[in-house]
Each structure stands twice: as C-alpha cells, then as structure tokens.
Protein backbone atom coordinates (compact mmCIF):
# COMPACT_ATOMS: atom_id res chain seq x y z
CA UNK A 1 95.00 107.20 95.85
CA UNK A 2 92.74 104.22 97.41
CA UNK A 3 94.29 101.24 97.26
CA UNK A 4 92.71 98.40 94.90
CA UNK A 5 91.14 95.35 96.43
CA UNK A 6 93.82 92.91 95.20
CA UNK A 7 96.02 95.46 97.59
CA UNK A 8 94.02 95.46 100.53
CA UNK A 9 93.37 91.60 100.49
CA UNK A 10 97.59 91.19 100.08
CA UNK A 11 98.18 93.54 103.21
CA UNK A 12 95.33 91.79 105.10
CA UNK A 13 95.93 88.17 104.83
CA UNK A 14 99.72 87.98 103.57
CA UNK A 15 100.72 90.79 105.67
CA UNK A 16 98.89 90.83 108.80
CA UNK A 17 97.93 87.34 109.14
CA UNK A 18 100.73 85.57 107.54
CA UNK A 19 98.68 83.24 104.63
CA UNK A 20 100.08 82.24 101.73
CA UNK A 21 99.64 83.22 98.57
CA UNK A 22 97.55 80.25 97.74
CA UNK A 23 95.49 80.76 99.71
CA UNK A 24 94.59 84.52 99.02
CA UNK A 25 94.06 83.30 95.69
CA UNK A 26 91.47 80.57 96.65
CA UNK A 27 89.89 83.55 98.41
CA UNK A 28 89.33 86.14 95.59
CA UNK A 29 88.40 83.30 93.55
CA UNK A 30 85.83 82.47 95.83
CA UNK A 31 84.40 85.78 97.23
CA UNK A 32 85.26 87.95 94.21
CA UNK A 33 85.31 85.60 91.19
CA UNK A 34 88.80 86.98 90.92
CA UNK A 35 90.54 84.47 88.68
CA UNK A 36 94.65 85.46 89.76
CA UNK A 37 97.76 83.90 88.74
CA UNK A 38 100.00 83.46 91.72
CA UNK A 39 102.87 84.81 89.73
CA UNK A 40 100.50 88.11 89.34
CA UNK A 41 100.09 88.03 93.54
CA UNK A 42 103.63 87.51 93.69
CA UNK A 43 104.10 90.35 91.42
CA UNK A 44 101.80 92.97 93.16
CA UNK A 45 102.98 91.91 96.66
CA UNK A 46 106.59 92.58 95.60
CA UNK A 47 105.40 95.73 94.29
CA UNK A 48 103.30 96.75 97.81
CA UNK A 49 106.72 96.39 100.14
C-alpha cells in the first residue's frame, strides 16, 4: 500500500528534518489547501512510528 500524502509530508518534514507540527500544517494548508487539525497530525504521526 502507497502511503497517503499526509504520510509522506509527516516522514519528510517531522521525521527527516525535524519541523514541528505547526509548521507541517501551515504547509498543507498552503500547498495542498489541506485544512488539518494538529491533534489529527499528532494522531497520524503517532500512528506512523
């Protein structure tokens, strides 16, 4: 299974170059016109490790 792009951004940014979570979620706002709660990241990124 491909991983999603709220999974790929979380291993990118949070992962491999150490942002926060706020940050991520100006991001997908911004590129993606993903509107995410930060409990949702928080959520997902507990579920990716």
């Amino acid at each position: 299974m491909k991983p999603d792009l709220i999974t790929q951004t979380l291993k990118t940014y949070f992962v491999e170059k150490g942002k926060n979570l706020k940050v991520i979620q100006r991001y997908l706002s911004v590129k993606y016109k993903l509107i995410m709660d930060e409990k949702v990241l928080a959520k997902r990124l507990q579920n990716l490790t």
